[in-house]
N, C-alpha and C. Protein backbone atom coordinates (compact mmCIF):
# COMPACT_ATOMS: atom_id res chain seq x y z
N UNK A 1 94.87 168.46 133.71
CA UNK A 1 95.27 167.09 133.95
C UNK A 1 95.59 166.94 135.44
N UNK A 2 94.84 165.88 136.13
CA UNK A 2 95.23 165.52 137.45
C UNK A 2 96.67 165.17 137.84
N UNK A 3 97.31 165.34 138.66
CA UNK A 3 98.68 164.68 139.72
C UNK A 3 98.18 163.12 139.70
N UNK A 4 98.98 162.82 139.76
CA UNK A 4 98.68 161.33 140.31
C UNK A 4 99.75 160.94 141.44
N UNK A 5 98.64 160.44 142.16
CA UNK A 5 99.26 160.29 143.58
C UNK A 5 100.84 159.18 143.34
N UNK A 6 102.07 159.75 144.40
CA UNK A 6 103.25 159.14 144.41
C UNK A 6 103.11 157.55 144.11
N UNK A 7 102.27 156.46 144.95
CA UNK A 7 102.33 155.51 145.20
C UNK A 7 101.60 154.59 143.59
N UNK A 8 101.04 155.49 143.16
CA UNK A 8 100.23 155.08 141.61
C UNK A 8 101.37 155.18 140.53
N UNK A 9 101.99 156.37 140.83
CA UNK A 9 102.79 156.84 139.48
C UNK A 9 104.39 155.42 140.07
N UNK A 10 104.56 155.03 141.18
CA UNK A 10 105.42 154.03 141.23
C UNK A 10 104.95 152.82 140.94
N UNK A 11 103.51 152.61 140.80
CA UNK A 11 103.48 151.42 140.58
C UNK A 11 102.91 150.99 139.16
N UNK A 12 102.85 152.27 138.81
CA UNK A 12 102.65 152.21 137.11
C UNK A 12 103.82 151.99 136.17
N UNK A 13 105.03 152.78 136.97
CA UNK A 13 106.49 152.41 136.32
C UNK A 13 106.98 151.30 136.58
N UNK A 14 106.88 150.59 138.15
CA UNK A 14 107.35 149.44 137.81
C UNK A 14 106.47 148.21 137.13
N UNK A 15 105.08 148.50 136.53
CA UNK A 15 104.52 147.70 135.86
C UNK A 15 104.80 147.88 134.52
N UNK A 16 105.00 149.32 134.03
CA UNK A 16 105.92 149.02 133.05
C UNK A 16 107.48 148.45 133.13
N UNK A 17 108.54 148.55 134.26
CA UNK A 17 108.87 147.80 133.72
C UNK A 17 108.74 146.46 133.99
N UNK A 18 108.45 145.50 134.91
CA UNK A 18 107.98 144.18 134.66
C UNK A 18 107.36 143.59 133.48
N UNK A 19 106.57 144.54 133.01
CA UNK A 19 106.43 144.14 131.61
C UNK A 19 107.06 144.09 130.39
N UNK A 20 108.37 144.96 130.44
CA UNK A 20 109.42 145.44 129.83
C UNK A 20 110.24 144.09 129.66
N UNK A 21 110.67 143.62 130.91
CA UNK A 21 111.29 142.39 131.19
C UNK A 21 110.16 140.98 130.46
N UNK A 22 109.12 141.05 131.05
CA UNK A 22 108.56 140.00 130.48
C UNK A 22 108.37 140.14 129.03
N UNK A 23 108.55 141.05 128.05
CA UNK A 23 108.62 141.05 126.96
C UNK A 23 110.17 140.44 126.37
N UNK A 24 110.79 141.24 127.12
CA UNK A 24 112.29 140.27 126.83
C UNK A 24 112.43 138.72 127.38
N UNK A 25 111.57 138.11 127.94
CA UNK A 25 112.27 137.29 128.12
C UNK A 25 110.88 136.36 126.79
N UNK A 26 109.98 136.67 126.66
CA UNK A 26 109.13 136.25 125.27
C UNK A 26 110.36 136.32 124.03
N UNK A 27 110.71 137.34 124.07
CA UNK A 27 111.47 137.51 122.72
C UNK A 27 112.76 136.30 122.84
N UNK A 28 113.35 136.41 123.44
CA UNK A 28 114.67 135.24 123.89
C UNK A 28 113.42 134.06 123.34
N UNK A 29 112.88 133.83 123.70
CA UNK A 29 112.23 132.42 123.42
C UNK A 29 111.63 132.57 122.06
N UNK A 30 111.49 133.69 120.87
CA UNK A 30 111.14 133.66 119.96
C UNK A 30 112.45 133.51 119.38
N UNK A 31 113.64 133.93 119.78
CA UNK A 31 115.04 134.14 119.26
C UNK A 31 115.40 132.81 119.26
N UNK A 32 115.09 131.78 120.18
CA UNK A 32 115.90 130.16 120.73
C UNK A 32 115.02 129.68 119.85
N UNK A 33 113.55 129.72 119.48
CA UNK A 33 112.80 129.01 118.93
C UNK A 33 113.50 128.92 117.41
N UNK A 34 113.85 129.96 116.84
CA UNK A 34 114.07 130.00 115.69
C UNK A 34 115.66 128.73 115.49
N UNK A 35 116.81 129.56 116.48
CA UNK A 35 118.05 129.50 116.52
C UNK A 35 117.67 127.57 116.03
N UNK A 36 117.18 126.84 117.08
CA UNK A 36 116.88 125.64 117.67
C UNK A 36 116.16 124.97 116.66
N UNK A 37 115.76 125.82 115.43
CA UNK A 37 114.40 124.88 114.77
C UNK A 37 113.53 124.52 115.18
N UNK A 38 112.81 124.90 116.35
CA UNK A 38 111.66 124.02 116.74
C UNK A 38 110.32 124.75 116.12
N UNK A 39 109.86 124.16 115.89
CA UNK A 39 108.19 124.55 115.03
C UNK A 39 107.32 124.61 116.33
N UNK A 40 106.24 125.60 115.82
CA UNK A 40 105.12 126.18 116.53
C UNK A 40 104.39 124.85 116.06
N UNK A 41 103.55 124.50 117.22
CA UNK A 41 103.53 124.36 118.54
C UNK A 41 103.90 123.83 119.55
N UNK A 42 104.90 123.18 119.15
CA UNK A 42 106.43 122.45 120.19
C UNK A 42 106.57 123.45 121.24
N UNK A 43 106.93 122.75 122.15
CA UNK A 43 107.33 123.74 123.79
C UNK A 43 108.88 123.12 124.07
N UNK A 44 109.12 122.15 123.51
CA UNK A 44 110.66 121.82 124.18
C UNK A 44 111.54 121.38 122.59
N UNK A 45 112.48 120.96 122.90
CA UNK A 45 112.93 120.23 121.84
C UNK A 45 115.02 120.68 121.95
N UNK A 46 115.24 121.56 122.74
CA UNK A 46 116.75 121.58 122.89
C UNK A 46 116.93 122.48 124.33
N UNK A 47 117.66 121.99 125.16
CA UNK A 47 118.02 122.38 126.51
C UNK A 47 118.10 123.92 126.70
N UNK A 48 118.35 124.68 125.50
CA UNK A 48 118.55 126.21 126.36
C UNK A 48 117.10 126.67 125.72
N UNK A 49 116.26 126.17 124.81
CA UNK A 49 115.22 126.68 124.06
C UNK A 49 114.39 126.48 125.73
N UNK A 50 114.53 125.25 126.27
CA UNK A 50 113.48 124.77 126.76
C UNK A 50 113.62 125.69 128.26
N UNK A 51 114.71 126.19 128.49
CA UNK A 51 115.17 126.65 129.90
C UNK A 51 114.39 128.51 129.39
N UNK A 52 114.67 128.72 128.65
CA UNK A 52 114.03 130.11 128.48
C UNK A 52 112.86 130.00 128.12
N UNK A 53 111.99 129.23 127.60
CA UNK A 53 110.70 128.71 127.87
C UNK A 53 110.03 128.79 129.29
N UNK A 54 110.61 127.97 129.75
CA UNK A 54 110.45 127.86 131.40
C UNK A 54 110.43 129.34 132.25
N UNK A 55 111.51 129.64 131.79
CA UNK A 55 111.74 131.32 132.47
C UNK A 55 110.42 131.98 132.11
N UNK A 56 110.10 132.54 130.83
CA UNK A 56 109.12 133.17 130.50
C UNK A 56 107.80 132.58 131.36
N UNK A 57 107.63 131.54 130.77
CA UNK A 57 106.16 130.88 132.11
C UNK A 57 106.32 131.10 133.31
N UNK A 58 107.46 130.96 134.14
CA UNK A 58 107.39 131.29 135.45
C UNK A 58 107.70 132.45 135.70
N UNK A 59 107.99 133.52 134.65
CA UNK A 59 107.67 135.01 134.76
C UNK A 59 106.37 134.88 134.66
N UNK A 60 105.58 134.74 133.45
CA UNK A 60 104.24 134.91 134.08
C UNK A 60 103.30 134.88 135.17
N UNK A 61 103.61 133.69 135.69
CA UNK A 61 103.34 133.07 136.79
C UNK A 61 103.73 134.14 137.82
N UNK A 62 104.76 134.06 138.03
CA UNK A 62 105.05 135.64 139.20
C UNK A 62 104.16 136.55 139.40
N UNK A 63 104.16 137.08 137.80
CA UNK A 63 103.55 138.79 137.37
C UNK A 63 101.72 138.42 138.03
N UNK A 64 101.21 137.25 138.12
CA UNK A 64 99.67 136.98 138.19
C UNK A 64 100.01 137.30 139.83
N UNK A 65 101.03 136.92 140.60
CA UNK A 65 101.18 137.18 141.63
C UNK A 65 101.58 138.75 142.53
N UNK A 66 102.32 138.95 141.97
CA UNK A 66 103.12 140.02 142.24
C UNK A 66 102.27 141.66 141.87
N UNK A 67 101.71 141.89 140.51
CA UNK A 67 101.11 142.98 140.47
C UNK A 67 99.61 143.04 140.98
N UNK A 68 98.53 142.41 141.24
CA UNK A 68 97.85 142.67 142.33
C UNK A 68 98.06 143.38 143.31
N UNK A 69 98.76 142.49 144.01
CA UNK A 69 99.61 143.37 145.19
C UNK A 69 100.39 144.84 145.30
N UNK A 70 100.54 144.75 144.06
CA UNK A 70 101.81 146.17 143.91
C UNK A 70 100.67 147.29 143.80
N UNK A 71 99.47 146.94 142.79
CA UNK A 71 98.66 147.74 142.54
C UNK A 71 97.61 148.35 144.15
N UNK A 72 97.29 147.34 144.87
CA UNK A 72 96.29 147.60 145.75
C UNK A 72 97.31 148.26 147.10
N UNK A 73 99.01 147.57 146.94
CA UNK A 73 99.67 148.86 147.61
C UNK A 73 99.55 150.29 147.47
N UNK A 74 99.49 150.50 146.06
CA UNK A 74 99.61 151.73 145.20
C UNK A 74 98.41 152.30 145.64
N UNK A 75 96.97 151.96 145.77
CA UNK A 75 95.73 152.12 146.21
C UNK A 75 95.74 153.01 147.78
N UNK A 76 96.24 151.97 148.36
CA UNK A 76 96.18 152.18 149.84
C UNK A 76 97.61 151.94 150.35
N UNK A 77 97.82 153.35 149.99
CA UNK A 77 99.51 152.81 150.47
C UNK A 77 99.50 153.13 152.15
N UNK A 78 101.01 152.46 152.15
CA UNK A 78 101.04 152.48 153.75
C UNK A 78 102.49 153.45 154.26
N UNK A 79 102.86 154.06 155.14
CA UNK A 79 103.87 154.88 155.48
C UNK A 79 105.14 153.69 155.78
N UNK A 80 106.16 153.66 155.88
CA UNK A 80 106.83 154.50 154.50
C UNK A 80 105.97 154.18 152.90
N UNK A 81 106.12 155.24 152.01
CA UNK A 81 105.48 154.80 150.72
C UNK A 81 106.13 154.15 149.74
N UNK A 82 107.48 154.35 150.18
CA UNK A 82 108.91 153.81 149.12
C UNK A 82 109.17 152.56 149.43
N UNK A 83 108.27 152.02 150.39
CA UNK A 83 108.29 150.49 150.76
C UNK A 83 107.88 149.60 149.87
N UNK A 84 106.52 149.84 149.03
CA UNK A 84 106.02 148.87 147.84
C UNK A 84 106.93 148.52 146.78
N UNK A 85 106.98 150.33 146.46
CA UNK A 85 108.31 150.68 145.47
C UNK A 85 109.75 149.30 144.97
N UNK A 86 109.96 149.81 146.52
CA UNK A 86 111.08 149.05 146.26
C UNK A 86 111.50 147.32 146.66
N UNK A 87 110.46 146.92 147.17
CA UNK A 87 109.52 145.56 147.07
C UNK A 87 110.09 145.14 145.65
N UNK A 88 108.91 146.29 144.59
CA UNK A 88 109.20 145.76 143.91
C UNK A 88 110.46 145.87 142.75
N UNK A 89 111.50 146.09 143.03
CA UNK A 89 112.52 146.61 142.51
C UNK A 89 113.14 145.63 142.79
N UNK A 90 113.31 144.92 143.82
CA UNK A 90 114.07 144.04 144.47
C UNK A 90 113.51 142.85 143.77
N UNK A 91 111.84 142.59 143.16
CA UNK A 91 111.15 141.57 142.72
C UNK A 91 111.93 141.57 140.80
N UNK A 92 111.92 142.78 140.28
CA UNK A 92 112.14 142.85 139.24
C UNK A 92 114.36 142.48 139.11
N UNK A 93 114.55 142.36 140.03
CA UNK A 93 116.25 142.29 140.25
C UNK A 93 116.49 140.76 140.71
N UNK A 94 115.59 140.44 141.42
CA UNK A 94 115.17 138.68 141.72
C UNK A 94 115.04 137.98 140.11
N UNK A 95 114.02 138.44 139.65
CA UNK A 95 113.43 138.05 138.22
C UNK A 95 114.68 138.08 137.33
N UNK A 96 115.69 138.76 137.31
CA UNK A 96 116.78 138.87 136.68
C UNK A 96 117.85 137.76 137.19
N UNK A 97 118.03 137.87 138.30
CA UNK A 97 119.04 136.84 139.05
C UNK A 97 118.02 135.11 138.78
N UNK A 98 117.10 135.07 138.42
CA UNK A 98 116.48 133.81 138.40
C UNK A 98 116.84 133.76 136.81
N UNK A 99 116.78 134.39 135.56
CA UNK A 99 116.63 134.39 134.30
C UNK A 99 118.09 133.74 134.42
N UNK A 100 119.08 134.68 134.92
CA UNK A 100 120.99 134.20 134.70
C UNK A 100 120.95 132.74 135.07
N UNK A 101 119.89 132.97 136.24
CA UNK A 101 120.93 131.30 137.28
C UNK A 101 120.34 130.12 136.10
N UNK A 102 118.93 130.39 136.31
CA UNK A 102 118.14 129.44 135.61
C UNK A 102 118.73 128.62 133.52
N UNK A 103 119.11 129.93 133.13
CA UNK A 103 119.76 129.75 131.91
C UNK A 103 120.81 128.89 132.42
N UNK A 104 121.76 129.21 132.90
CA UNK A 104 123.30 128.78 133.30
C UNK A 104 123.42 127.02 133.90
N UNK A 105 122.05 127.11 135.01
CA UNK A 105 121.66 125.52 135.28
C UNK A 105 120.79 125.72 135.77
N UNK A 106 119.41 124.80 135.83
CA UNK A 106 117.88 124.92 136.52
C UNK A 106 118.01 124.95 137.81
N UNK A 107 118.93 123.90 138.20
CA UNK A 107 119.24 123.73 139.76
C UNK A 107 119.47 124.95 140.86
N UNK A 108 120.56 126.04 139.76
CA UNK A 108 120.97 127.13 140.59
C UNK A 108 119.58 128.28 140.49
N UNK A 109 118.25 128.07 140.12
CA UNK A 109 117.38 128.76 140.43
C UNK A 109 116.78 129.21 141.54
N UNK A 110 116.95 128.58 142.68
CA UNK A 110 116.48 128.73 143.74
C UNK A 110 116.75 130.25 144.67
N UNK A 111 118.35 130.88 144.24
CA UNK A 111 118.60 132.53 145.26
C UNK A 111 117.27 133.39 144.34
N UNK A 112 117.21 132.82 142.90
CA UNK A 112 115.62 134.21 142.47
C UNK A 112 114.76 133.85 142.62
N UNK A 113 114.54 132.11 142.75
CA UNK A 113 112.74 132.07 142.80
C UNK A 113 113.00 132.72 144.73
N UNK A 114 113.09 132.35 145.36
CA UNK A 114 113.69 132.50 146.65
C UNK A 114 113.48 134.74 146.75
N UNK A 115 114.07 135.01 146.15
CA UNK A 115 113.61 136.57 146.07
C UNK A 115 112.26 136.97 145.57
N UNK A 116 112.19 136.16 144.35
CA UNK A 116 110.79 136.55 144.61
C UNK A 116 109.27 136.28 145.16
N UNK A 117 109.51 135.16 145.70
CA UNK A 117 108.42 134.65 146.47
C UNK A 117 108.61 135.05 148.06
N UNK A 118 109.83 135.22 148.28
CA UNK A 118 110.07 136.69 149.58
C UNK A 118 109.39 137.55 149.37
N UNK A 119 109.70 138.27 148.13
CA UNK A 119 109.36 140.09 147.78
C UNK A 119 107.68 139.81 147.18
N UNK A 120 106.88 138.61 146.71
CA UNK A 120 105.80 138.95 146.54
C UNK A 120 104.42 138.20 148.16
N UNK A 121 105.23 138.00 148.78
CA UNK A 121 104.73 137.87 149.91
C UNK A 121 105.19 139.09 150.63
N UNK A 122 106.02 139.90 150.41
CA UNK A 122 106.01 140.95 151.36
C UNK A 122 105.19 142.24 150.61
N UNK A 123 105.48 141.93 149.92
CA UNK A 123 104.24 142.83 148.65
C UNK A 123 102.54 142.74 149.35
N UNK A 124 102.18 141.19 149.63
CA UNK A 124 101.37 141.26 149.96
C UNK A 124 100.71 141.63 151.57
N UNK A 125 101.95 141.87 152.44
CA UNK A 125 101.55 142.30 153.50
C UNK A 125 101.50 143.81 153.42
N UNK A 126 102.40 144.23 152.77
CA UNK A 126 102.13 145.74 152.34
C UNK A 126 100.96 146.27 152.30
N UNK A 127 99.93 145.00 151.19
CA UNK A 127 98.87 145.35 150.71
C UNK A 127 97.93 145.42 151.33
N UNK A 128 97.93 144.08 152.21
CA UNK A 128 97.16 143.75 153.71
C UNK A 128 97.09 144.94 154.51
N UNK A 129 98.39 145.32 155.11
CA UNK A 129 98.13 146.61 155.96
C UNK A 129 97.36 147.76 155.39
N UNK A 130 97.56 148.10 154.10
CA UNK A 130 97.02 149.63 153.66
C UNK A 130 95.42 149.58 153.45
N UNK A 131 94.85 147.78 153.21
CA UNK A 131 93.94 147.87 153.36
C UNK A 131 93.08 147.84 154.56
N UNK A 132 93.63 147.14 155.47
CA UNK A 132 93.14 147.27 156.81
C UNK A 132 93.30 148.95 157.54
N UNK A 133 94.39 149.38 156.98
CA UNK A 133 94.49 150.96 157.65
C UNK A 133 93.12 151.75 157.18
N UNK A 134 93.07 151.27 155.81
CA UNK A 134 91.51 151.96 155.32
C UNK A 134 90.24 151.75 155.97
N UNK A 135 90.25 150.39 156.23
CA UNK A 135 89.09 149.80 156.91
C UNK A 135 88.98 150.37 158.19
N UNK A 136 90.35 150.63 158.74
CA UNK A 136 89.78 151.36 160.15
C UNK A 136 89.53 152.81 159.91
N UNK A 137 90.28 153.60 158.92
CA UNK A 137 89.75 154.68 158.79
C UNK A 137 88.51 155.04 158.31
N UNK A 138 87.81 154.36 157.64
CA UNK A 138 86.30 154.44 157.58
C UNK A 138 85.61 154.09 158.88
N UNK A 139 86.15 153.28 159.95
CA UNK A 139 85.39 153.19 160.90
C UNK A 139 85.71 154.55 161.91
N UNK A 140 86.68 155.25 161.83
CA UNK A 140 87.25 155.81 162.97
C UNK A 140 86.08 157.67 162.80
């Protein structure tokens, strides 16, 4: 069995867990759906059903953003290597601070969406550099 390089095996764990999280926050919305009565295929119908609704979609929405990037870091990583890493650690701790604020009031969402549209734009310069470092190393 092969090693797998540092920057793969980090970005395989934090895709598990981002996915870990985005499974919990599906389940909360299978849990409110019930609590709330609302029937499949309703999307709203009581204020906290509809706020963890929201959460889950704009987790998705993130994750279409965010793991690209984490992955093609992982590809072509760049020195330091614990830089993607913890990108995305900080993205998955954002995602958490957005789930609290967002439940509590929509308004106070803004310190996690705010982290993570920081951390998946810096994700993506990460990604930018390691690919351009490649590109010159094939030329060099």
């Amino acid at each position: 069995m092969s090693t797998l390089s540092t920057p793969v095996l980090w970005a395989a764990t934090l895709t598990l867990l981002m996915g870990l999280f985005y499974f919990y926050t599906a389940f909360r919305v299978g849990i409110l759906r019930g609590r709330h009565h609302i029937k499949a295929p309703a999307t709203s119908g009581h204020p906290q059903f509809d706020r963890a609704y929201r959460v889950q979609l704009n987790t998705l929405e993130q994750l279409a953003i965010i793991l690209p990037f984490l992955w093609v870091s992982a590809l072509y990583p760049i020195t330091p290597q614990w830089l993607a890493p913890l990108i995305g650690f900080v993205w998955i701790a954002g995602r958490v601070i957005y789930l609290r604020d967002y439940m509590s009031d929509p308004e106070k969402r803004v310190l996690g969406a705010g982290i993570c549209g920081l951390t998946s734009i810096a994700m993506f310069v990460v990604a930018l550099c390691g690919v351009l470092r490649a590109w010159v190393a094939t030329r060099g």
